[in-house]
PDB file of N, CA and C in Angstrom:
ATOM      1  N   UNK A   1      -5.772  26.908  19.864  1.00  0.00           N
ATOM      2  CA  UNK A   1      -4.671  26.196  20.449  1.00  0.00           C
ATOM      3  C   UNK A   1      -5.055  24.750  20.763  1.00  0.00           C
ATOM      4  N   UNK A   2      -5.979  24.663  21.434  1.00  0.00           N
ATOM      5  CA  UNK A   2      -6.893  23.097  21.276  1.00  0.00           C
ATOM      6  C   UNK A   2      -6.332  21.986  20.338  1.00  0.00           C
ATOM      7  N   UNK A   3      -6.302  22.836  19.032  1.00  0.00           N
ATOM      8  CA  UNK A   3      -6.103  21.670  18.014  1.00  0.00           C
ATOM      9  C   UNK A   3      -5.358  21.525  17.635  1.00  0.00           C
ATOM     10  N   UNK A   4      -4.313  22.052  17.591  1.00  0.00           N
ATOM     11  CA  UNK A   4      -2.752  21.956  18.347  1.00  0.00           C
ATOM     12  C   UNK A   4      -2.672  21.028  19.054  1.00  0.00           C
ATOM     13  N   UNK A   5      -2.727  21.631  20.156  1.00  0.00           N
ATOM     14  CA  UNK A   5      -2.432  20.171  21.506  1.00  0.00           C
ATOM     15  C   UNK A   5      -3.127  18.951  21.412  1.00  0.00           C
ATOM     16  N   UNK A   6      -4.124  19.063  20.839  1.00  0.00           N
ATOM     17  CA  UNK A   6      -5.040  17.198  20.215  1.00  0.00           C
ATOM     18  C   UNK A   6      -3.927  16.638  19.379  1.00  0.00           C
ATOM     19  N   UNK A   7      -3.599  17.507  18.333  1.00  0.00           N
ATOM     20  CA  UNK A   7      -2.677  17.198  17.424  1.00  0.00           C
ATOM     21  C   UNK A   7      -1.178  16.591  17.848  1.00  0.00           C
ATOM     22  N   UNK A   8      -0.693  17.556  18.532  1.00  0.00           N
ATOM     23  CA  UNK A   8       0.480  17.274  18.767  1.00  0.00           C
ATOM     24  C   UNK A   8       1.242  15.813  19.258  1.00  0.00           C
ATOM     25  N   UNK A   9       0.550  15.219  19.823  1.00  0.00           N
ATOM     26  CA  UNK A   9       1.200  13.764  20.539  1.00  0.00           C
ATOM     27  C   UNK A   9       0.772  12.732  19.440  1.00  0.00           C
ATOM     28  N   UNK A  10      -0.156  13.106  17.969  1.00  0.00           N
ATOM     29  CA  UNK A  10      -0.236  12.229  17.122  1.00  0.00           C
ATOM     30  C   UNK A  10       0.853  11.545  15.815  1.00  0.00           C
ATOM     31  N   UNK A  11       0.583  10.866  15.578  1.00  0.00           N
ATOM     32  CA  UNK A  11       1.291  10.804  14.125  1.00  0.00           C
ATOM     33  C   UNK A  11       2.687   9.846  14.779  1.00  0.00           C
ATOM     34  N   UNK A  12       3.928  10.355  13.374  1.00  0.00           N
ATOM     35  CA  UNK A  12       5.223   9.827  13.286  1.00  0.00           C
ATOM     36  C   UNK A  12       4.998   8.321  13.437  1.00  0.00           C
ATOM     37  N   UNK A  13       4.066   7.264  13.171  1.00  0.00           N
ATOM     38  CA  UNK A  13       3.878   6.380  12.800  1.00  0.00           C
ATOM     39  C   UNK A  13       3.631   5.831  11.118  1.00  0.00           C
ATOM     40  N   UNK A  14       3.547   6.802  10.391  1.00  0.00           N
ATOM     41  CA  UNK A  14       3.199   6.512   9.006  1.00  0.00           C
ATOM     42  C   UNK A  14       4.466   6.118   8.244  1.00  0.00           C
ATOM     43  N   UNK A  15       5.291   6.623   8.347  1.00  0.00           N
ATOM     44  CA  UNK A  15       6.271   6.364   7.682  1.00  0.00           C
ATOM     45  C   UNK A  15       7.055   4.807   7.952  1.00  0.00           C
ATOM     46  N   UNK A  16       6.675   4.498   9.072  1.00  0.00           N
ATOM     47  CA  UNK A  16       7.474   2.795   9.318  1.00  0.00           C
ATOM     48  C   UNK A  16       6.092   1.835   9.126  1.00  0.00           C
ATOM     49  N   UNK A  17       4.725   2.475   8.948  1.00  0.00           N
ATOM     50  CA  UNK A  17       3.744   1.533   8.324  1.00  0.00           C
ATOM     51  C   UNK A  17       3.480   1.642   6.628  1.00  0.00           C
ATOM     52  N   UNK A  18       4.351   2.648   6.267  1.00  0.00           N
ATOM     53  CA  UNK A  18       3.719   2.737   5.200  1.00  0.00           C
ATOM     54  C   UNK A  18       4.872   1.895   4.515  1.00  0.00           C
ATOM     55  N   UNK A  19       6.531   2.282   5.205  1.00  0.00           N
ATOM     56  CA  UNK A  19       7.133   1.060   4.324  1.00  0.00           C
ATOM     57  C   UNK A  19       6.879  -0.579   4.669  1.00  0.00           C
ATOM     58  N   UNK A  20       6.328  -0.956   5.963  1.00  0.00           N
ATOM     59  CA  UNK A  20       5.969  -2.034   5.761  1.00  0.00           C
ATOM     60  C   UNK A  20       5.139  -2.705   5.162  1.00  0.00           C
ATOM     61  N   UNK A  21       3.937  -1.601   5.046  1.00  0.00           N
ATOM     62  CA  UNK A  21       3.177  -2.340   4.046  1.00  0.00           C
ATOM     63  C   UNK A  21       3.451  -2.156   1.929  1.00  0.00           C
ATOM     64  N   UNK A  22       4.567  -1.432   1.988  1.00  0.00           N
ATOM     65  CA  UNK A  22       5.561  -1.672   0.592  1.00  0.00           C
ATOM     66  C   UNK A  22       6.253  -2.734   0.380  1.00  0.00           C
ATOM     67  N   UNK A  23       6.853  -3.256   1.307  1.00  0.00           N
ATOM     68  CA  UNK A  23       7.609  -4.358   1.641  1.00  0.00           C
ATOM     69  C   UNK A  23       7.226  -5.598   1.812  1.00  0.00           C
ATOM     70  N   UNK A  24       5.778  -5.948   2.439  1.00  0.00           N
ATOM     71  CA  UNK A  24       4.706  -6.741   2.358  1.00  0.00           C
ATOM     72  C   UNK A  24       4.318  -7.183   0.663  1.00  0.00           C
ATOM     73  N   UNK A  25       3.958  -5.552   0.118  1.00  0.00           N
ATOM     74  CA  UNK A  25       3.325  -5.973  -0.952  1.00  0.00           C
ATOM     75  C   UNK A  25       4.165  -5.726  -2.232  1.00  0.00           C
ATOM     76  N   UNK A  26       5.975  -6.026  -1.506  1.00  0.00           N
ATOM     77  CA  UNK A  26       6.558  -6.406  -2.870  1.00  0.00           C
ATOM     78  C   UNK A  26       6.891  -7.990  -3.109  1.00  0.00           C
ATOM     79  N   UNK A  27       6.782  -7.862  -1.155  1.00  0.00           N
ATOM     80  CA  UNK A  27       7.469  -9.564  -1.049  1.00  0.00           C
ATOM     81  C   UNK A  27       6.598 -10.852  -1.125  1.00  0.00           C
ATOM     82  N   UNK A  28       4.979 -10.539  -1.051  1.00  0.00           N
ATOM     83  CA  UNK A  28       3.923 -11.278  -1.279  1.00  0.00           C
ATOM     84  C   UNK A  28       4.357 -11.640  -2.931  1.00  0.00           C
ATOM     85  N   UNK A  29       4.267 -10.866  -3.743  1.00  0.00           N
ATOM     86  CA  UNK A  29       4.344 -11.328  -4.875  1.00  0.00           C
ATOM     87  C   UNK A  29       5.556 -12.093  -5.666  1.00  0.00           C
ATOM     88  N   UNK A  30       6.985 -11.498  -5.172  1.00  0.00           N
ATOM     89  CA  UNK A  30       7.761 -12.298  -5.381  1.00  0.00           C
ATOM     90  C   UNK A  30       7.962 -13.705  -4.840  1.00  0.00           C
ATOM     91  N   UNK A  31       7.114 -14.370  -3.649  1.00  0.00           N
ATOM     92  CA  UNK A  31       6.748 -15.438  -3.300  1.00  0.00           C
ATOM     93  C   UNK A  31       5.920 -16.456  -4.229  1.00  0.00           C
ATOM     94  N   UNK A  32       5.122 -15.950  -4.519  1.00  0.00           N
ATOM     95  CA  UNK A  32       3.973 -15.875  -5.437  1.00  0.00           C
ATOM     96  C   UNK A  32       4.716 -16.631  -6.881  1.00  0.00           C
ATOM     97  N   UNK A  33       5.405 -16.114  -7.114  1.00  0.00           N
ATOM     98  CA  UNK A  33       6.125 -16.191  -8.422  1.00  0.00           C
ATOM     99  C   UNK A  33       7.001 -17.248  -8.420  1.00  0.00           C
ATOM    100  N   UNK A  34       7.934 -17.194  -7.531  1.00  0.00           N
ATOM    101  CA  UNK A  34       8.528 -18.298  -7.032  1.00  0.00           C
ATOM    102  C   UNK A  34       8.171 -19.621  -6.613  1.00  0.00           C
ATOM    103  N   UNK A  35       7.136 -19.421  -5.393  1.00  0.00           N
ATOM    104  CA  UNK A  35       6.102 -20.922  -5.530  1.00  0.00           C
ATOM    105  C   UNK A  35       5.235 -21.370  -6.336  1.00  0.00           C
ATOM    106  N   UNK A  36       4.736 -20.346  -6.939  1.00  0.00           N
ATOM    107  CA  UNK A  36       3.751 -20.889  -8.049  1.00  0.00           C
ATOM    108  C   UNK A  36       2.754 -20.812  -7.303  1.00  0.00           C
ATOM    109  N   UNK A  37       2.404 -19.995  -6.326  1.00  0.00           N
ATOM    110  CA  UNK A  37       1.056 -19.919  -5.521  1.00  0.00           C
ATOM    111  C   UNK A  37       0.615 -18.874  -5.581  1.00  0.00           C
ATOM    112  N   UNK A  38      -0.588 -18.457  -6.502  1.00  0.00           N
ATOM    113  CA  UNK A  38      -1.242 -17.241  -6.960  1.00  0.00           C
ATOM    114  C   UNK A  38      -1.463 -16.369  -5.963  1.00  0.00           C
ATOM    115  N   UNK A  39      -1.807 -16.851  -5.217  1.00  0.00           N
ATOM    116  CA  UNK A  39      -2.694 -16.068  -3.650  1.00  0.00           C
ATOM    117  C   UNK A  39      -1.669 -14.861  -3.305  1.00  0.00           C
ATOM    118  N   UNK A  40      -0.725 -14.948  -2.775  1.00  0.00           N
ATOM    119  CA  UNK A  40       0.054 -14.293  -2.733  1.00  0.00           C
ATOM    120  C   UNK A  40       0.514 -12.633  -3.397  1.00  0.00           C
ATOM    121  N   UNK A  41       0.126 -12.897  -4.666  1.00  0.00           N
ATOM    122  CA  UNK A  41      -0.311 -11.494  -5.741  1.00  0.00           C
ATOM    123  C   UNK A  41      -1.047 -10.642  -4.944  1.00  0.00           C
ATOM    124  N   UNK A  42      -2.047 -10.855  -4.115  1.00  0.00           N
ATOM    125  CA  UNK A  42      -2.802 -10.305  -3.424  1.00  0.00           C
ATOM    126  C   UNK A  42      -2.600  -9.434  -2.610  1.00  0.00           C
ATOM    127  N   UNK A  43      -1.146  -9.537  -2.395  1.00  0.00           N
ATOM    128  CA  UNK A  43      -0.483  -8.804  -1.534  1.00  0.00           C
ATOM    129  C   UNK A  43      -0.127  -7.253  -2.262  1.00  0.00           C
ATOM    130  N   UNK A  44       0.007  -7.544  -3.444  1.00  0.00           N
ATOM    131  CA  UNK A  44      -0.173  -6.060  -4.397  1.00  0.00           C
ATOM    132  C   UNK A  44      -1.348  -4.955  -3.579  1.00  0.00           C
ATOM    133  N   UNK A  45      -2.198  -5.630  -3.378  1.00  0.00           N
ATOM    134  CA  UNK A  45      -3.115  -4.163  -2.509  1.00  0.00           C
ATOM    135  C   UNK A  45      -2.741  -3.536  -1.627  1.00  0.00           C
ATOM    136  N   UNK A  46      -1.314  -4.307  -1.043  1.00  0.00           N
ATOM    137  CA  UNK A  46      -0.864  -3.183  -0.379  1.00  0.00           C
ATOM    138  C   UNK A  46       0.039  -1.976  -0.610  1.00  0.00           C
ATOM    139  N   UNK A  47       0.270  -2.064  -1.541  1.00  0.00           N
ATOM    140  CA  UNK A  47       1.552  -0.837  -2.203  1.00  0.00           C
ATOM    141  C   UNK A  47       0.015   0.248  -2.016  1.00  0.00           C
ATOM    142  N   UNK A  48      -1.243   0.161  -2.654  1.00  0.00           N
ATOM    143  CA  UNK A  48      -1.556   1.097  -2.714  1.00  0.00           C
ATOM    144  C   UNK A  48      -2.201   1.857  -1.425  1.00  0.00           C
ATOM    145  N   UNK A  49      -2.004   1.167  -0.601  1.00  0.00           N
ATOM    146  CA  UNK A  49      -2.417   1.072   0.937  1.00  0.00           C
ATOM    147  C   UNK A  49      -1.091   2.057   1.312  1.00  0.00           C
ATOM    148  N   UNK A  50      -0.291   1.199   1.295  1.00  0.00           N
ATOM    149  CA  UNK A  50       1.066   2.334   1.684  1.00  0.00           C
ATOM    150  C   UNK A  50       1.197   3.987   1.059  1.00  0.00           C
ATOM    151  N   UNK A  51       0.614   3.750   0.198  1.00  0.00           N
ATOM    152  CA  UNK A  51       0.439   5.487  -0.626  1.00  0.00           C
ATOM    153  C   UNK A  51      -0.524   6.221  -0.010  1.00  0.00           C
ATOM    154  N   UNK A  52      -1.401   5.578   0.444  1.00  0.00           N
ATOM    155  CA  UNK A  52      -2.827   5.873   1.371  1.00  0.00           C
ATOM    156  C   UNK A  52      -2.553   6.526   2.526  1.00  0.00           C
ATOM    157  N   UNK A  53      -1.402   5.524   3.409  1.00  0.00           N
ATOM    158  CA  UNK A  53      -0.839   6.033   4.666  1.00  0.00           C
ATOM    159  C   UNK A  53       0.153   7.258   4.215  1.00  0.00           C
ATOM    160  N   UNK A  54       1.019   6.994   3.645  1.00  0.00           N
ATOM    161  CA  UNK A  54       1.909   8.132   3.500  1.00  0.00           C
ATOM    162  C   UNK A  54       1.002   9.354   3.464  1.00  0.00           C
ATOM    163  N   UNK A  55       0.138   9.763   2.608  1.00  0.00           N
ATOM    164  CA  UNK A  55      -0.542  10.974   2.083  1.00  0.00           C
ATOM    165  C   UNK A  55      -1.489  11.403   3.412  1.00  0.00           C
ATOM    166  N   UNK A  56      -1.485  10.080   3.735  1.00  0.00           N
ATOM    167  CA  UNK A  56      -2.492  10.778   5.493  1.00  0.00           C
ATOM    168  C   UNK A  56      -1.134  11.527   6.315  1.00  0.00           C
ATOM    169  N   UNK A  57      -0.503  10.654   6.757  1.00  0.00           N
ATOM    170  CA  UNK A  57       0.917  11.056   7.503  1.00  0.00           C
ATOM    171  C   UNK A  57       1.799  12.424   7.102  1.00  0.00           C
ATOM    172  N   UNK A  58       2.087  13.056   5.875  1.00  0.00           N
ATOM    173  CA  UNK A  58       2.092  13.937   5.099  1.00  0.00           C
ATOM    174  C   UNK A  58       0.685  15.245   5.402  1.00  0.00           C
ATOM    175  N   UNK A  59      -0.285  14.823   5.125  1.00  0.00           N
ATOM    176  CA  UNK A  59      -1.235  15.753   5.660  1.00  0.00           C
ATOM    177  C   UNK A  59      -1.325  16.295   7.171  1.00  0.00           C
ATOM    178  N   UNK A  60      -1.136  15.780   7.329  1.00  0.00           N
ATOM    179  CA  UNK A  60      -1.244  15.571   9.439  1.00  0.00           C
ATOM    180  C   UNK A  60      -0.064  16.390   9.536  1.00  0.00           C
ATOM    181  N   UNK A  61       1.540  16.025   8.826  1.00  0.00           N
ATOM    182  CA  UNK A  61       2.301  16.834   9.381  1.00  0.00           C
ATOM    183  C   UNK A  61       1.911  18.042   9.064  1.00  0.00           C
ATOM    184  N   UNK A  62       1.618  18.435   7.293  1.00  0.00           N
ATOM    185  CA  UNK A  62       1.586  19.815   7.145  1.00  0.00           C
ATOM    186  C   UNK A  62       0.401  20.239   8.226  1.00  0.00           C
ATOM    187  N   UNK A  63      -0.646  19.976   8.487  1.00  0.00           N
ATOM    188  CA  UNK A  63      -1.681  20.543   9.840  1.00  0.00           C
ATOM    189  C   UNK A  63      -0.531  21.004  10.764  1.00  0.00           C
ATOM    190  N   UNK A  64      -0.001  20.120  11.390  1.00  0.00           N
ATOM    191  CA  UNK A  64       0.681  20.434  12.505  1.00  0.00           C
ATOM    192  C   UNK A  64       1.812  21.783  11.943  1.00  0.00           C
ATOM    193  N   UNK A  65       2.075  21.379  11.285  1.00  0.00           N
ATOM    194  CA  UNK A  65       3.017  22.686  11.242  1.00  0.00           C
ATOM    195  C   UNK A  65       2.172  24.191  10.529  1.00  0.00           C
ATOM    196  N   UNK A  66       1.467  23.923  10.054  1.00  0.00           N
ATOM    197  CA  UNK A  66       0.796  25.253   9.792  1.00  0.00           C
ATOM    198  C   UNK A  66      -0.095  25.669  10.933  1.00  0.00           C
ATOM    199  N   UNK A  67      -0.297  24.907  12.266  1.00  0.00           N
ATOM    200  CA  UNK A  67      -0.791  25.155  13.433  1.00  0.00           C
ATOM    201  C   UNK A  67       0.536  25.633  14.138  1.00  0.00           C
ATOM    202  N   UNK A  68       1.690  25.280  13.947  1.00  0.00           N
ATOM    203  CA  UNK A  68       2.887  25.479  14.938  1.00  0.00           C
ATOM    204  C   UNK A  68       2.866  26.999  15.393  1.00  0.00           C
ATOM    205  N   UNK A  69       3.104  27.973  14.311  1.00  0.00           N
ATOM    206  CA  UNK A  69       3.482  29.301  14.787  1.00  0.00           C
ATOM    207  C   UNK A  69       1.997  30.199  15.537  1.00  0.00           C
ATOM    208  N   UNK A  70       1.053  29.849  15.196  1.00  0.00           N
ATOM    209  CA  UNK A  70      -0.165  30.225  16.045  1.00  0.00           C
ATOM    210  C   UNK A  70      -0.211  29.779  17.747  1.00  0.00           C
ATOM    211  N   UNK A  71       0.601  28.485  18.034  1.00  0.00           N
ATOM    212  CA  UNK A  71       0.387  28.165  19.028  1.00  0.00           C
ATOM    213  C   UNK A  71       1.671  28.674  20.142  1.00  0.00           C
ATOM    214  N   UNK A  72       2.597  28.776  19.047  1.00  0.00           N
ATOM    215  CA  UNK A  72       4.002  29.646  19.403  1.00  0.00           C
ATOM    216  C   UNK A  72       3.780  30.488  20.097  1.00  0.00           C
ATOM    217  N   UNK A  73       3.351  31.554  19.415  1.00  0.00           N
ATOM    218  CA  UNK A  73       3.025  32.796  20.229  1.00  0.00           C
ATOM    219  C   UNK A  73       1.904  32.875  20.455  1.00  0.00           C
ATOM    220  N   UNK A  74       1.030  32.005  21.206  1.00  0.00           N
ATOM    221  CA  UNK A  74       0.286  32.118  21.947  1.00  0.00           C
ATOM    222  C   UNK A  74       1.187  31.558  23.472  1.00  0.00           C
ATOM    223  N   UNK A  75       1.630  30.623  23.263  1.00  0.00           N
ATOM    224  CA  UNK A  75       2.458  30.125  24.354  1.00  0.00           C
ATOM    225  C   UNK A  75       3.530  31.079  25.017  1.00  0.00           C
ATOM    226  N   UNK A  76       4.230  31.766  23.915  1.00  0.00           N
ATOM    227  CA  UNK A  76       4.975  33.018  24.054  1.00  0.00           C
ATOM    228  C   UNK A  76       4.068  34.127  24.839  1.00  0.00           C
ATOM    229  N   UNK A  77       2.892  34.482  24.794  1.00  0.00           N
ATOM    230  CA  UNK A  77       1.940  35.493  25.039  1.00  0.00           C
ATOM    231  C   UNK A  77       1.809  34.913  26.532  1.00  0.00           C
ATOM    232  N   UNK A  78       1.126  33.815  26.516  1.00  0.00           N
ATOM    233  CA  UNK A  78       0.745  33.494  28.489  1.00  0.00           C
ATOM    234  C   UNK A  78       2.220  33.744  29.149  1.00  0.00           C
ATOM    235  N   UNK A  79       3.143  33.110  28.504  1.00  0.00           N
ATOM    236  CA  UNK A  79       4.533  33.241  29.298  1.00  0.00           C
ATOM    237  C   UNK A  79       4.989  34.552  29.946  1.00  0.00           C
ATOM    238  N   UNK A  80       5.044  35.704  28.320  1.00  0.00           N
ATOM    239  CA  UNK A  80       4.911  37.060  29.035  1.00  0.00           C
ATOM    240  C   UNK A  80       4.327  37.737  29.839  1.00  0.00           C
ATOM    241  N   UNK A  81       2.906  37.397  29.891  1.00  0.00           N
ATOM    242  CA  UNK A  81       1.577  37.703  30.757  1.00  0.00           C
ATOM    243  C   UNK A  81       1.752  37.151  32.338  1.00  0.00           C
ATOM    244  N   UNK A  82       2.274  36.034  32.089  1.00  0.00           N
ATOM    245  CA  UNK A  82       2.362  35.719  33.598  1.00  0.00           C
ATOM    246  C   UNK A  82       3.488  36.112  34.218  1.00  0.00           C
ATOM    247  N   UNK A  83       4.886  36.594  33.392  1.00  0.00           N
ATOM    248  CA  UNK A  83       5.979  37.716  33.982  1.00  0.00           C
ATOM    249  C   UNK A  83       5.485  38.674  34.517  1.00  0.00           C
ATOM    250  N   UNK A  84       4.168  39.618  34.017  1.00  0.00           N
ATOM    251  CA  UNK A  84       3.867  40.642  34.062  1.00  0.00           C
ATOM    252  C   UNK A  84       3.167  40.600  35.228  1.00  0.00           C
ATOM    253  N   UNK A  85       2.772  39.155  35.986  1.00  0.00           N
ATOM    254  CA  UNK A  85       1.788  39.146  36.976  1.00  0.00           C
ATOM    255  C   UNK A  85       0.537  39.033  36.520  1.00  0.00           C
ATOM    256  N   UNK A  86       0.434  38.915  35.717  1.00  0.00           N
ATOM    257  CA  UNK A  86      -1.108  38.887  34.972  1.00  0.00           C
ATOM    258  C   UNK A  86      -1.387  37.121  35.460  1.00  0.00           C
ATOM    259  N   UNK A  87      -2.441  36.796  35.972  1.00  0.00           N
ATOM    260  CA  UNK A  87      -3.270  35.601  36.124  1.00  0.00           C
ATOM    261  C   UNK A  87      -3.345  34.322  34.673  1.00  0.00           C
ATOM    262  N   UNK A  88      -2.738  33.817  34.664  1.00  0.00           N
ATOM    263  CA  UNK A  88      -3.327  33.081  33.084  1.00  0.00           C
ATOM    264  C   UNK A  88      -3.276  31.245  33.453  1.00  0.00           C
ATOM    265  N   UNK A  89      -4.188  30.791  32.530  1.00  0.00           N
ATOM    266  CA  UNK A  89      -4.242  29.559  32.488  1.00  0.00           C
ATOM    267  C   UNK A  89      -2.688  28.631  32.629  1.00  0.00           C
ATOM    268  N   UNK A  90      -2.626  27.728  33.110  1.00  0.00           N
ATOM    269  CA  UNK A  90      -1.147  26.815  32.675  1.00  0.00           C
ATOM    270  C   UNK A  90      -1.219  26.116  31.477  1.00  0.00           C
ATOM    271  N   UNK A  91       0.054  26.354  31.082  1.00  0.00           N
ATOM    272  CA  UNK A  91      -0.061  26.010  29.314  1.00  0.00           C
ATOM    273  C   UNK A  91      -0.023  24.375  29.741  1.00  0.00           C
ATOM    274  N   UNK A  92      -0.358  23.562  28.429  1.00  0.00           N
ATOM    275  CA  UNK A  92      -0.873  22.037  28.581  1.00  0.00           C
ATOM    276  C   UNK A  92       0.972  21.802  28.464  1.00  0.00           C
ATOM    277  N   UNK A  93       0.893  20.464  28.860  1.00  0.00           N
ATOM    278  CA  UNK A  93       2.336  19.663  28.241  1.00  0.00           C
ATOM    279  C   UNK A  93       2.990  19.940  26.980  1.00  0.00           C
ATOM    280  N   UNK A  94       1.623  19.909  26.137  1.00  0.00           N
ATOM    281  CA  UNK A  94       2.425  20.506  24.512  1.00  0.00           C
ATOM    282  C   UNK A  94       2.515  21.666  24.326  1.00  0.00           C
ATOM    283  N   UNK A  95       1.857  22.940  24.798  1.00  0.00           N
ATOM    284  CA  UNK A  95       2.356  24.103  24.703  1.00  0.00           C
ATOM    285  C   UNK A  95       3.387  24.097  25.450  1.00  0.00           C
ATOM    286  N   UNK A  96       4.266  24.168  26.590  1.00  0.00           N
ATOM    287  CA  UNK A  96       5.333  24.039  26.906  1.00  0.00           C
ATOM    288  C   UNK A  96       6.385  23.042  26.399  1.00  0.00           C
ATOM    289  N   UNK A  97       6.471  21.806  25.832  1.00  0.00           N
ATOM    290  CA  UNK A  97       7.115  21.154  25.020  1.00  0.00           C
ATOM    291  C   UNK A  97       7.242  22.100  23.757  1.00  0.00           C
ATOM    292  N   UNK A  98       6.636  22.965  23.422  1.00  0.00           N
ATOM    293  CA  UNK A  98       6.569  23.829  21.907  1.00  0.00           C
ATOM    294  C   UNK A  98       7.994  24.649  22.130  1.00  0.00           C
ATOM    295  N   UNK A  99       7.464  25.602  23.339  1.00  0.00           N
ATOM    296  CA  UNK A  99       8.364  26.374  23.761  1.00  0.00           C
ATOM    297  C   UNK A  99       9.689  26.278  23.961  1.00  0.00           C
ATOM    298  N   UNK A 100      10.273  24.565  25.079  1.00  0.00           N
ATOM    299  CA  UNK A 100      11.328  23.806  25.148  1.00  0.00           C
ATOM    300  C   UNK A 100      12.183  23.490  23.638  1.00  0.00           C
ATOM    301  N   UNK A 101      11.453  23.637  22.524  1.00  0.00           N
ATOM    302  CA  UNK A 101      11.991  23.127  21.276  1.00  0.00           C
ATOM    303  C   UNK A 101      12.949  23.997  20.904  1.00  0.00           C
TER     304      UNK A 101
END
């Protein structure tokens, strides 16, 4: 469950860096072309930068969600346990945010 809850408050940033840096490295070059100032082309390294982020951001989600239902019912499990009177740890912020969903 640990790595779950490390996990959970990360991410949902890739997708508005990865189109900016698409957008960067379409608009560097059409500058480029237009002024006649080579340098600018340079900005091409970022498209592949943006493919870089996406595929991290993409990975991270599938983690998180192939961690989701393990942490489910574990969160489900203390909940019942502590109906029952049974003693149990307090679930973190993100195991109860899981539950709230």
């Amino acid at each position: 469950m640990s790595e779950y809850e490390r996990g959970a408050d990360q991410g949902g940033w890739h997708d508005e860096v990865g189109w900016l840096l698409l957008f960067a490295g379409g608009i560097g070059p059409a500058v480029a072309v237009s002024s006649g100032e080579p340098l600018g082309l340079a900005a091409l390294a970022l498209v592949p930068l943006a493919v870089v982020v996406w595929v991290a951001g993409h990975r991270q989600g599938s983690r998180k969600a192939d961690l989701r239902p393990d942490a489910e019912a574990y969160a489900r499990a203390v909940v019942a346990a502590r109906a029952a009177g049974v003693e149990t740890p307090d679930l973190s912020p993100q195991l109860r945010a899981l539950l709230d969903d």
